[in-house]
N, C-alpha and C. Protein backbone atom coordinates (compact mmCIF):
# COMPACT_ATOMS: atom_id res chain seq x y z
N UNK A 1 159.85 144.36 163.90
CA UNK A 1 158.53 144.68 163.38
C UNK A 1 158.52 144.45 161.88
N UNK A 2 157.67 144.06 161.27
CA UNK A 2 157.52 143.33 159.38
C UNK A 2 156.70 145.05 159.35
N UNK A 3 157.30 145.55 158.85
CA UNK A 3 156.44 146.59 157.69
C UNK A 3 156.13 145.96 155.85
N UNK A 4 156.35 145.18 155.97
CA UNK A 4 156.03 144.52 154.62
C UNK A 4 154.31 144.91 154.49
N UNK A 5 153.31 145.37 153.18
CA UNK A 5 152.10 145.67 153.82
C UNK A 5 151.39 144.04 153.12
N UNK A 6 150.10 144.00 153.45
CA UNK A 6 149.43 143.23 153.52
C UNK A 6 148.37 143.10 152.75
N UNK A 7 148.12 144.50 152.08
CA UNK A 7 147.10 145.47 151.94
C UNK A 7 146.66 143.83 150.28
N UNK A 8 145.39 143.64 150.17
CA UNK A 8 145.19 142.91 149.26
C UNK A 8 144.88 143.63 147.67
N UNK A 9 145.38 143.00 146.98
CA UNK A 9 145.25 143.62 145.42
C UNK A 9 144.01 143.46 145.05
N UNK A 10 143.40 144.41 144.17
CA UNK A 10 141.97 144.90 144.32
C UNK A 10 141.92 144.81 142.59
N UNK A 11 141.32 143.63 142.12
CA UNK A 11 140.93 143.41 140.98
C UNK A 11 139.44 143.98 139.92
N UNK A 12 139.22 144.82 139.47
CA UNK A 12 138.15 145.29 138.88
C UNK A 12 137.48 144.27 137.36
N UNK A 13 136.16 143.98 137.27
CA UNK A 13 136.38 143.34 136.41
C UNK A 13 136.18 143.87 134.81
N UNK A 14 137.12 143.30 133.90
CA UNK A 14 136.97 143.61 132.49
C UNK A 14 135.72 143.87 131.74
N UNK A 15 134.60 143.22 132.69
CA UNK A 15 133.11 143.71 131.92
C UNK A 15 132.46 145.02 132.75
N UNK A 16 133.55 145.76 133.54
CA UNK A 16 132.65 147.07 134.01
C UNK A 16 132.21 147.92 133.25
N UNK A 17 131.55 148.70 133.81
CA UNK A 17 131.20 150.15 132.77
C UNK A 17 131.91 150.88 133.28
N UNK A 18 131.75 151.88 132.20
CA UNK A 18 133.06 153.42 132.26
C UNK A 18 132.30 154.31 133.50
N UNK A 19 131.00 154.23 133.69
CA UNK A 19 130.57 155.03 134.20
C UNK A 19 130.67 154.81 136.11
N UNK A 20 131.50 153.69 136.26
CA UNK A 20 132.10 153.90 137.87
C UNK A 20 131.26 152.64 138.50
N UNK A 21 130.00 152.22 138.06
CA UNK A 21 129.17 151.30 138.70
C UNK A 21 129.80 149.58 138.51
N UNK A 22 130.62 149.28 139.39
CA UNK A 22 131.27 148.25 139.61
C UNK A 22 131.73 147.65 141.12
N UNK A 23 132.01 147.16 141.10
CA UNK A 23 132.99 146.34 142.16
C UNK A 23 134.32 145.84 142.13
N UNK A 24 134.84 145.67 143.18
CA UNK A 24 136.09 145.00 142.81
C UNK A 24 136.52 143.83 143.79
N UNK A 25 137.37 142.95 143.34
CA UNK A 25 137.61 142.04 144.22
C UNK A 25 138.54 141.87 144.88
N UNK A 26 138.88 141.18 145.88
CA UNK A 26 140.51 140.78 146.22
C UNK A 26 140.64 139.62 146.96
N UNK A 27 141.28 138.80 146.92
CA UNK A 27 141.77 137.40 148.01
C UNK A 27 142.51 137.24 149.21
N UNK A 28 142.47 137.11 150.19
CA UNK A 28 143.02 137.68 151.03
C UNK A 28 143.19 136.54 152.05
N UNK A 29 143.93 135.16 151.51
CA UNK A 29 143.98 133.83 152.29
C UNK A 29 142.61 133.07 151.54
N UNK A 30 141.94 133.06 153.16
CA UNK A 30 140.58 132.12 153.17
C UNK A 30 139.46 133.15 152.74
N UNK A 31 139.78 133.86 152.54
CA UNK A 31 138.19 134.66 152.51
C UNK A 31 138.58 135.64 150.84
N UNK A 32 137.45 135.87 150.60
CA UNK A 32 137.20 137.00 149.30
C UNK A 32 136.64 138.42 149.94
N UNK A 33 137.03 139.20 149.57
CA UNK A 33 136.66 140.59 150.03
C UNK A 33 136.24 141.13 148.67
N UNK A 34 135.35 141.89 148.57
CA UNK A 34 134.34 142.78 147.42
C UNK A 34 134.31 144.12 148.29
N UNK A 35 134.45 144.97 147.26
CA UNK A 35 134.12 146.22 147.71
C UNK A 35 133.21 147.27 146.55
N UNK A 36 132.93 148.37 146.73
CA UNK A 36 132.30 149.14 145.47
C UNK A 36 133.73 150.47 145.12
N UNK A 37 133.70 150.05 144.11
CA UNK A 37 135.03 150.95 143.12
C UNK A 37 135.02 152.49 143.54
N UNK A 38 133.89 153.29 144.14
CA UNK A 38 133.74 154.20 143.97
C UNK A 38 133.93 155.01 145.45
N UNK A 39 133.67 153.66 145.96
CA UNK A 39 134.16 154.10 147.81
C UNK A 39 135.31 152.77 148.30
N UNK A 40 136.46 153.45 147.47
CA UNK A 40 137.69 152.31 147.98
C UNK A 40 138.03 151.84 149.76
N UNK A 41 137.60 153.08 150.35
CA UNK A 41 137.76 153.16 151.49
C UNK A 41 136.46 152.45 152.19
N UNK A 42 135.58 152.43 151.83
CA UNK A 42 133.95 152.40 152.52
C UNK A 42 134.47 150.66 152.96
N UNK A 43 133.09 150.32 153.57
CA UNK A 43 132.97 149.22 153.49
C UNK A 43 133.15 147.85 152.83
N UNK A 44 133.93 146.79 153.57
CA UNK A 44 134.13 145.49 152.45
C UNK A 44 133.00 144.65 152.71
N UNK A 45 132.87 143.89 151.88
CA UNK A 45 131.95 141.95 152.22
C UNK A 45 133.06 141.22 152.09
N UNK A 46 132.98 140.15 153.01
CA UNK A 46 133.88 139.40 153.28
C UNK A 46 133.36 137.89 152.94
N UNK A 47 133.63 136.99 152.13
CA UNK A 47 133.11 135.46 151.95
C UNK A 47 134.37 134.56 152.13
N UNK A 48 133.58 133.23 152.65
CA UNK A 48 134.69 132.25 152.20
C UNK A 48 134.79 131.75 150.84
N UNK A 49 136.02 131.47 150.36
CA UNK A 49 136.12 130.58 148.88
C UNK A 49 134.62 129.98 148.67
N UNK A 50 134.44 128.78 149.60
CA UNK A 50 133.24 128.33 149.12
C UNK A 50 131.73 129.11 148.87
N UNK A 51 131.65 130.06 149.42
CA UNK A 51 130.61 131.14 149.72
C UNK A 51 130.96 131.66 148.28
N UNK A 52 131.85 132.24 147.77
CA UNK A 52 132.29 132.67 146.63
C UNK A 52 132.13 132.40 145.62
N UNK A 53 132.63 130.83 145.53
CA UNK A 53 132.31 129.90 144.76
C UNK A 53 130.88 129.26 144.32
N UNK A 54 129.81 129.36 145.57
CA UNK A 54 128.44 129.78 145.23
C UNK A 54 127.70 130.52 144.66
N UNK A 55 128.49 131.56 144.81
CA UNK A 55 128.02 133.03 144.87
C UNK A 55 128.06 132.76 142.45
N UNK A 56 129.40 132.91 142.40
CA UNK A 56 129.93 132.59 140.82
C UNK A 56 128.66 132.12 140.41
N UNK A 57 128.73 130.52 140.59
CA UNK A 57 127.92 129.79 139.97
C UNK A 57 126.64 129.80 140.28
N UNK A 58 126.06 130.42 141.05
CA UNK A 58 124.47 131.31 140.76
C UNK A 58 124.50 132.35 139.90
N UNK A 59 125.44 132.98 139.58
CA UNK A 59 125.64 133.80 138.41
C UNK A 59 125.42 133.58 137.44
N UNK A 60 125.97 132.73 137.24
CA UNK A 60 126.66 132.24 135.74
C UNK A 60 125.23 131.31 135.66
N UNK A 61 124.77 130.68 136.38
CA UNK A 61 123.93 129.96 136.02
C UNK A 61 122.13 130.70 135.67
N UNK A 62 122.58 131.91 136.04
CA UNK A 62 120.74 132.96 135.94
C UNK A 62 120.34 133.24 137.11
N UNK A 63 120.63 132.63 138.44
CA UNK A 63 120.05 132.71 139.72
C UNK A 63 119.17 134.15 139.77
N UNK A 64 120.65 135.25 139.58
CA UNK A 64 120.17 136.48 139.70
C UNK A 64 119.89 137.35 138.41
N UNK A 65 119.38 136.77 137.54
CA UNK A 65 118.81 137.46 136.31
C UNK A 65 117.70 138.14 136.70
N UNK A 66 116.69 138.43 137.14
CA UNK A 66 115.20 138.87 137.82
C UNK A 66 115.63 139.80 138.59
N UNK A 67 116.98 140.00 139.03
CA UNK A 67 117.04 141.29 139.76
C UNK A 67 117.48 142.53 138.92
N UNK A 68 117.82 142.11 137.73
CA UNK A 68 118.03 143.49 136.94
C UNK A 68 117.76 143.90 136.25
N UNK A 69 116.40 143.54 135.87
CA UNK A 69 114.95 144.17 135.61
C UNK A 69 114.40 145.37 135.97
């Protein structure tokens, strides 16, 4: 039996706030997992790289600027 764990490293990012409202990430093969910092246990989202990689560059590019208004 491998007891080695599996468990994926859970990256927070450097532009969070102190006040807990964040996310965090982790890689886990083919897919990206996101979770919310504040319920480690709760629920993940699961994407592929490329889904991910969408996801970034609608960011970065303004896509979702209008939602945080």
């Amino acid at each position: 039996m491998d007891t080695t764990s599996t468990s994926p490293t859970w990256i927070k990012s450097s532009l969070s706030f102190s006040n807990g409202n964040c996310v965090e990430v982790a890689g886990d093969g083919a897919t990206v997992l996101v979770r919310d910092s504040k319920n480690p246990g709760g629920p993940r989202l699961r994407f592929t790289r490329a889904e991910w990689q969408a996801f970034l560059a609608g960011a970065r590019g303004g896509e979702f600027d209008h939602l945080s208004a």
